[in-house]
Protein backbone atom coordinates (compact mmCIF):
# COMPACT_ATOMS: atom_id res chain seq x y z
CA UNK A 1 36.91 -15.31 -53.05
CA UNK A 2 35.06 -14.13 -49.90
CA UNK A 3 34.09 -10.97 -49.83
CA UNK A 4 34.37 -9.51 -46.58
CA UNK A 5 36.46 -11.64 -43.63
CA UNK A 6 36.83 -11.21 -40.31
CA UNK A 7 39.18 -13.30 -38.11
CA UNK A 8 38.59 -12.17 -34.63
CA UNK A 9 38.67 -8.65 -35.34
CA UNK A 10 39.25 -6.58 -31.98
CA UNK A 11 39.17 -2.83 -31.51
CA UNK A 12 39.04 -0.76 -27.84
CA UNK A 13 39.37 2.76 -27.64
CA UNK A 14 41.52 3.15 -24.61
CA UNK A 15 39.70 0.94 -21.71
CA UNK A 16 36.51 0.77 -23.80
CA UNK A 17 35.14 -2.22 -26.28
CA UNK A 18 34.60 -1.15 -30.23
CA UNK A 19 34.03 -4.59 -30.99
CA UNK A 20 35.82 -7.70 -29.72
CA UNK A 21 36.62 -10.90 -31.17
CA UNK A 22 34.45 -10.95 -34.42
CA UNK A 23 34.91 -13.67 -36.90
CA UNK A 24 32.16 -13.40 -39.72
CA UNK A 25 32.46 -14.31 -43.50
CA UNK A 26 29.73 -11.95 -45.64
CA UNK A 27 29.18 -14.29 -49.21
CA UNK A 28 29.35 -13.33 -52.56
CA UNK A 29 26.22 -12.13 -54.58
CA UNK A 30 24.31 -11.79 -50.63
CA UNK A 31 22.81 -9.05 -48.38
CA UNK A 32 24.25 -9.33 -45.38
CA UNK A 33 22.51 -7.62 -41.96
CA UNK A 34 24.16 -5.91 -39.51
CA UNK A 35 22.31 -5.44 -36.91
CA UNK A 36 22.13 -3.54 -33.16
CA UNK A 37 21.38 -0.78 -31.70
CA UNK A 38 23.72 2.65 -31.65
CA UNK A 39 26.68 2.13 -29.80
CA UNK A 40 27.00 -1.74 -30.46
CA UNK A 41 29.91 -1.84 -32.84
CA UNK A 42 28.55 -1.43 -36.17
CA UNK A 43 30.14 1.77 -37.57
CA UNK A 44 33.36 0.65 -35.63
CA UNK A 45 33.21 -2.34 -37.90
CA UNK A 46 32.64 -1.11 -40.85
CA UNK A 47 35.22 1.59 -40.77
CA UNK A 48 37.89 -1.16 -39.64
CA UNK A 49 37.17 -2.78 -43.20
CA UNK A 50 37.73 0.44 -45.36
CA UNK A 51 41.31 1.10 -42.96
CA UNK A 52 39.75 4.18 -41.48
CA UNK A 53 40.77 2.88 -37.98
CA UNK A 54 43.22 0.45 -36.99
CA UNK A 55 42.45 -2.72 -34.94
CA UNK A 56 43.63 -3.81 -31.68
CA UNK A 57 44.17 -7.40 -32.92
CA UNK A 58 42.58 -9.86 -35.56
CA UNK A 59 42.20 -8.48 -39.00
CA UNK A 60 40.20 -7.93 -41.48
CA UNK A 61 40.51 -8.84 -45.15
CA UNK A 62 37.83 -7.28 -48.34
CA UNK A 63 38.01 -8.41 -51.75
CA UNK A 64 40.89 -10.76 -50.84
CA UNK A 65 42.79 -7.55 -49.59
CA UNK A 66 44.30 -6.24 -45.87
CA UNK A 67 41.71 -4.01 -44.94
CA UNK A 68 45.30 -2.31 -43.53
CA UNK A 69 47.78 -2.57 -45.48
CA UNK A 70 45.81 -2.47 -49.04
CA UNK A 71 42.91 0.10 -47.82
CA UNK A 72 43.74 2.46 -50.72
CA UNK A 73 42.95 -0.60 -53.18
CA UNK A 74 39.91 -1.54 -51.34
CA UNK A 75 38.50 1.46 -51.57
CA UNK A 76 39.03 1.95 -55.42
CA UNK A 77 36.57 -1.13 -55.25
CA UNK A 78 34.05 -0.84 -52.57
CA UNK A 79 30.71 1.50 -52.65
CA UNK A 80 30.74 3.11 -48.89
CA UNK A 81 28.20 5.39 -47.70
CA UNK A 82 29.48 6.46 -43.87
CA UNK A 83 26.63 7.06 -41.26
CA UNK A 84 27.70 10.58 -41.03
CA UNK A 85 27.73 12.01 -44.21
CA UNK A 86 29.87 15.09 -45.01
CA UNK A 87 30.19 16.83 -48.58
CA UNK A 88 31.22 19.68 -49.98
CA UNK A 89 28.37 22.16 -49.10
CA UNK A 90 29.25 24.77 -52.09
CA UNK A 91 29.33 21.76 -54.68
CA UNK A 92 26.07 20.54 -56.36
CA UNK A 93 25.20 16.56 -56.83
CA UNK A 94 26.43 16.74 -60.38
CA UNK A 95 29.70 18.19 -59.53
CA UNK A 96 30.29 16.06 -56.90
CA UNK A 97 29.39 12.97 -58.98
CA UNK A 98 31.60 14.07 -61.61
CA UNK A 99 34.35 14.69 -59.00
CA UNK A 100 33.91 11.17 -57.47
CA UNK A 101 34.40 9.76 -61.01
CA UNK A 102 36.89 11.89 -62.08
CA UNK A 103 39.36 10.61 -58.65
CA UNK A 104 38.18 7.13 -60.27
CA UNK A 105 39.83 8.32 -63.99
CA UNK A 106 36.23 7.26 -64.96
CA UNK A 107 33.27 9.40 -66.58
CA UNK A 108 30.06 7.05 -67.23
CA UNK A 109 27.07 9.05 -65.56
CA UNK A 110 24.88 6.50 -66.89
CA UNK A 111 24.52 4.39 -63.33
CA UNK A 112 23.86 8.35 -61.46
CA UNK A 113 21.98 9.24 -63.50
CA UNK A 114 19.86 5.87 -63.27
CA UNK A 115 20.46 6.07 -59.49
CA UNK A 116 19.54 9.72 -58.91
CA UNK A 117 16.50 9.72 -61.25
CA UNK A 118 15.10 6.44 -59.04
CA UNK A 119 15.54 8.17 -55.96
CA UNK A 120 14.65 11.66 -57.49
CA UNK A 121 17.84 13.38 -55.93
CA UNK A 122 18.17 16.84 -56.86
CA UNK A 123 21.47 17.15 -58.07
CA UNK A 124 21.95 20.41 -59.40
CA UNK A 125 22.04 22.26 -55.91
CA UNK A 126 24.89 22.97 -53.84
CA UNK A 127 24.43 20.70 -50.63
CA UNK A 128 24.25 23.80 -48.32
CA UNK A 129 20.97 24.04 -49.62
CA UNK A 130 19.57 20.51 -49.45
CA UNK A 131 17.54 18.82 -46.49
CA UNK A 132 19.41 15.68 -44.50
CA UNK A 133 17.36 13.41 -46.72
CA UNK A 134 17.99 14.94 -49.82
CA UNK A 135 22.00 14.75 -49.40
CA UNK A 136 21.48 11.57 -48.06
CA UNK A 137 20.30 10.64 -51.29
CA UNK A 138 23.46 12.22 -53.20
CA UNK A 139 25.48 10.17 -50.94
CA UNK A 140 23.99 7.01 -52.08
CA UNK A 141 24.40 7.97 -55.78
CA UNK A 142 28.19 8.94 -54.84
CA UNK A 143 28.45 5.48 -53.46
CA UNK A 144 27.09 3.84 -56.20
CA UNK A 145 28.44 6.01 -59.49
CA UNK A 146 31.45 3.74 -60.23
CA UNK A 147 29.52 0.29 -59.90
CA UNK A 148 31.59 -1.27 -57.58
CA UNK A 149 32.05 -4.34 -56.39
CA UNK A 150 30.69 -4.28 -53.17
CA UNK A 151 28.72 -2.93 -51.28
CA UNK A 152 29.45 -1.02 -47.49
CA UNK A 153 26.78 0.94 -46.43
CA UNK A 154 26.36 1.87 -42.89
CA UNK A 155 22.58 2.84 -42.06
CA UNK A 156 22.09 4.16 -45.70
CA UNK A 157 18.21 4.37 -44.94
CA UNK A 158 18.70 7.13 -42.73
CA UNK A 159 16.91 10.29 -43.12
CA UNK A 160 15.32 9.05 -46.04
CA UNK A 161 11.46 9.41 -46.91
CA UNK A 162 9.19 6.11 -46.84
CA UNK A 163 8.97 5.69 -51.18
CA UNK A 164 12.81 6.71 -51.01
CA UNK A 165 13.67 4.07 -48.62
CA UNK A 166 12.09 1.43 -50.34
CA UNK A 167 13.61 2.44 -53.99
CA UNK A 168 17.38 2.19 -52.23
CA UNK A 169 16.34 -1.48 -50.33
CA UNK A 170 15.17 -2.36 -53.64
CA UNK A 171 18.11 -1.35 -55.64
CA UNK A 172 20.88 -3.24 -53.16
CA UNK A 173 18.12 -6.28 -53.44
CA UNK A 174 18.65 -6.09 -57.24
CA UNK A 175 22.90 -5.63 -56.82
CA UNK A 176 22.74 -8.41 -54.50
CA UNK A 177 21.02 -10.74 -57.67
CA UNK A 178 23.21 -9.13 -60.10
CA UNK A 179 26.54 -11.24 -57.99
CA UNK A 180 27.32 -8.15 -55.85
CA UNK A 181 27.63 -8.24 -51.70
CA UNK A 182 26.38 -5.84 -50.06
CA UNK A 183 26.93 -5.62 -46.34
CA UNK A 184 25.32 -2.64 -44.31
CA UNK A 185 24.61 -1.75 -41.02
CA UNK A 186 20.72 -0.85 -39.97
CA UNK A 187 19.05 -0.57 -36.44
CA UNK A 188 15.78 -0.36 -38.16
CA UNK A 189 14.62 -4.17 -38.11
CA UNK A 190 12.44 -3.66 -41.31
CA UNK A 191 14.74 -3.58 -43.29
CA UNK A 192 16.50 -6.57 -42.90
CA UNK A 193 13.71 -8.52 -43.06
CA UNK A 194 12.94 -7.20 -46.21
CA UNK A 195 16.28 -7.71 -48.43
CA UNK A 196 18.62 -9.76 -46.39
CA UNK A 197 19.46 -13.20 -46.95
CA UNK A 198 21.65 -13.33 -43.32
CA UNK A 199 21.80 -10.90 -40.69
CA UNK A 200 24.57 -10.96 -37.92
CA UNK A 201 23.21 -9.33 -34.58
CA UNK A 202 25.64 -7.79 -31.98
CA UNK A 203 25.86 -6.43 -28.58
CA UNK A 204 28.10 -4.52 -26.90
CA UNK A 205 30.57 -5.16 -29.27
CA UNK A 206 30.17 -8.87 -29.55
CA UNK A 207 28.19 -11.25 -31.89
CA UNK A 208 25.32 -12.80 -30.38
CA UNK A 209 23.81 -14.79 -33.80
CA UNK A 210 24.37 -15.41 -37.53
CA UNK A 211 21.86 -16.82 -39.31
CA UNK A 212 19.51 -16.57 -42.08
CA UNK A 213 15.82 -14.35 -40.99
CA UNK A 214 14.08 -18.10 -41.72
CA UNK A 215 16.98 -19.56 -39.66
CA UNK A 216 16.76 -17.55 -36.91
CA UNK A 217 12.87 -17.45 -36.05
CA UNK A 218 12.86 -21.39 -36.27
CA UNK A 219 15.11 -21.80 -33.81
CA UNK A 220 13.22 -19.35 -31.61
CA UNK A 221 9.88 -19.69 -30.30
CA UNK A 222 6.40 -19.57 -32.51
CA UNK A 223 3.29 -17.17 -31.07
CA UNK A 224 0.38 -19.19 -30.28
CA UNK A 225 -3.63 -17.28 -29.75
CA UNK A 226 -6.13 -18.67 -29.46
CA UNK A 227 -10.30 -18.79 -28.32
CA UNK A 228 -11.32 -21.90 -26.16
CA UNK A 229 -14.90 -22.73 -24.57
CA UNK A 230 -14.69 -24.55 -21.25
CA UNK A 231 -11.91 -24.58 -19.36
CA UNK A 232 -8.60 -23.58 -20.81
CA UNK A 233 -5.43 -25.61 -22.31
CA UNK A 234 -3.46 -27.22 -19.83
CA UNK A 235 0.01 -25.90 -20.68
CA UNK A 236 1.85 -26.92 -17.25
CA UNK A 237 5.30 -28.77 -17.45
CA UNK A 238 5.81 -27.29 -21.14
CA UNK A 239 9.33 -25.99 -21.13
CA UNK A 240 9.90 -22.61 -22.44
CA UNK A 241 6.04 -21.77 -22.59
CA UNK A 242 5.26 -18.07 -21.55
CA UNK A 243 1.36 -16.98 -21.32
CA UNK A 244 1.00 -13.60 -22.98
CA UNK A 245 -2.64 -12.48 -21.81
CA UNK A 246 -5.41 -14.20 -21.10
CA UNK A 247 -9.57 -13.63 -20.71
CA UNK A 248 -12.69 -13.97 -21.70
CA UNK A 249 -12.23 -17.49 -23.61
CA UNK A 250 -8.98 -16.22 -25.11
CA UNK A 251 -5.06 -16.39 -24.99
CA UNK A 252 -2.16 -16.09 -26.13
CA UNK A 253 1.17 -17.46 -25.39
CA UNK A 254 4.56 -18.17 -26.79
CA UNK A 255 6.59 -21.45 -26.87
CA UNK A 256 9.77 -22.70 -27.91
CA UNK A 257 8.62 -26.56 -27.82
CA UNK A 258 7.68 -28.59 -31.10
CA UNK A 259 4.92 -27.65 -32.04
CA UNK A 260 3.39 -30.68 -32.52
CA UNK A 261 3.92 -31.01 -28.06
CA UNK A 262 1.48 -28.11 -27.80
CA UNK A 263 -0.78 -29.56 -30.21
CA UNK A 264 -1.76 -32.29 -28.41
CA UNK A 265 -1.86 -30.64 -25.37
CA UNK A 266 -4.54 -28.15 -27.29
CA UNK A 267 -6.27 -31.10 -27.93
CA UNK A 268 -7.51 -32.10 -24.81
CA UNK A 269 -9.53 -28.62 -24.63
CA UNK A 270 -12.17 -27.58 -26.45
CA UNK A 271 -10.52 -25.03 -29.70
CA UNK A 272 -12.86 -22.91 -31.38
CA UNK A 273 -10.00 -20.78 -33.52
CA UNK A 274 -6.04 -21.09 -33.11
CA UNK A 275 -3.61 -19.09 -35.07
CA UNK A 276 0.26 -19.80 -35.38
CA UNK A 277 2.46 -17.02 -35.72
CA UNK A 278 6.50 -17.31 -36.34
CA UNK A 279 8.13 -14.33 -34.56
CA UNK A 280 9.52 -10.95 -36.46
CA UNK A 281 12.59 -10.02 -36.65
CA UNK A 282 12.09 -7.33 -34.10
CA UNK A 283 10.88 -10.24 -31.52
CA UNK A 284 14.16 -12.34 -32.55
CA UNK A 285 16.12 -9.28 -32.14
CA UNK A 286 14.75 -8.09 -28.88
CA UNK A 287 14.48 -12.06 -27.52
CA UNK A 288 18.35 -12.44 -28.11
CA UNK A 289 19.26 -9.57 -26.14
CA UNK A 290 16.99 -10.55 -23.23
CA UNK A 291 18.65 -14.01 -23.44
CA UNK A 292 21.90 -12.80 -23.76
CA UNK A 293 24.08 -11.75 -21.03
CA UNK A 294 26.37 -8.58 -21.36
């Protein structure tokens, strides 16, 4: 069973674009990216496949299910953590756990209490009375309480302290090995690049690229400095080669063309230290949208 489907999933909001014609698959037992920056699509998505919103046209299917017609189901299975959380601001952690269980007709604390003591969440406070990060935190332990079966999170990072942040990235990095999918939204590069096995990028509403973080820098360019003595590297008639800076014996540049093209055209000069660097994901992320047209 695939996880999460999408077959051309379409949603406008009067004359303006949500998303339009997505078609994605996110795997079983994978971490799945998705990236872009605020307005792109992502929270549109995500609350398509829980049947908060309805589409336009395509549709949307999680855990085999209509993301629709079967929404109630889905949700009975799915860990969600919205971008905007909202809870009860007179009820404490606990009760709210205990609440969130209770709608479940379950009553294991065991994984909040694991989650909560790993993320140190106070939990006996009414919300009113917590910071943004600290009932950000609750919300991930109310997402995560009944061990579902996957995984929607959309920007569950947010508002949360450095040592915080990288307890929760580690966490959906250990679901992820333990067979779960997660799937969650992030603007923050970072943080795909740390856990994700894909990452699907969109603009305006669109997808631009799918691919692996290894699959996606090696079909982009590689960063190239270097220090020279004489004269400098003849680099004219390489296609796709971009000179970053240059001076005093030294450049940099970027280039899309084997590598092994540049070499020999490095060979010809005189190279006293070269260093080969394959992009971020920030530099993918930011060299897409500069290709890409709206």
């Amino acid at each position: 069973m695939i996880p999460i489907r999408l077959d051309g999933l379409t949603k406008y909001y009067g004359p303006h674009c949500g998303i339009d014609d997505l078609t994605l698959e996110a795997r079983a037992g994978e971490v799945l990216g998705f990236l872009g920056p605020n307005g792109s699509g992502k929270t549109t998505t995500l609350r398509l496949l829980l049947g908060f919103l309805k589409p336009t046209s395509g549709e949307a299917k999680v855990l085999g299910l209509d993301a629709l017609s079967q929404s109630v189901e889905i949700r009975k299975r799915v860990g969600y953590l919205p971008g905007d959380v909202s809870l009860y601001g007179d009820r404490t952690g606990h009760e709210l756990v205990a609440l969130s269980l209770a709608v479940r007709r379950m009553s294991d604390l065991r994984i909040a209490n694991e989650v909560a003591e790993s993320l140190d969440a106070t939990m006996d406070r009414p919300m009113k009375k917590c910071s943004r990060g600290m009932r950000q935190k609750v919300a991930v332990v109310l997402a995560l309480a009944h061990d579902p079966e996957l995984l929607i999170m959309d920007e569950p990072a947010s508002g949360l302290d450095p040592l915080a942040q990288r307890t929760l990235l580690g966490f959906l990095r250990a679901e992820a090995e333990r067979g779960k999918t997660v799937f969650f939204s992030s603007h923050v590069l970072s943080e795909a690049e740390e856990i994700c096995d894909r990452v699907a990028i969109l603009r305006e509403g669109r997808l631009i690229a799918l691919d692996s973080i290894a699959g996606l820098r090696g079909r982009k360019y590689k960063n190239y400095t270097l220090a020279y003595a004489g004269a400098p590297p003849d680099l004219e008639g390489l296609d796709e080669v971009e000179i970053l800076w240059q001076r005093e014996q030294r450049m940099a540049f970027r280039a899309r063309v084997d590598v092994n093209e540049i070499l020999v055209r490095l060979s010809k000069s005189v190279i006293e230290d070269l260093t080969i660097e394959e992009p971020s994901l920030e530099d993918v992320f930011l060299d897409y949208y500069r290709r890409t047209p709206s």
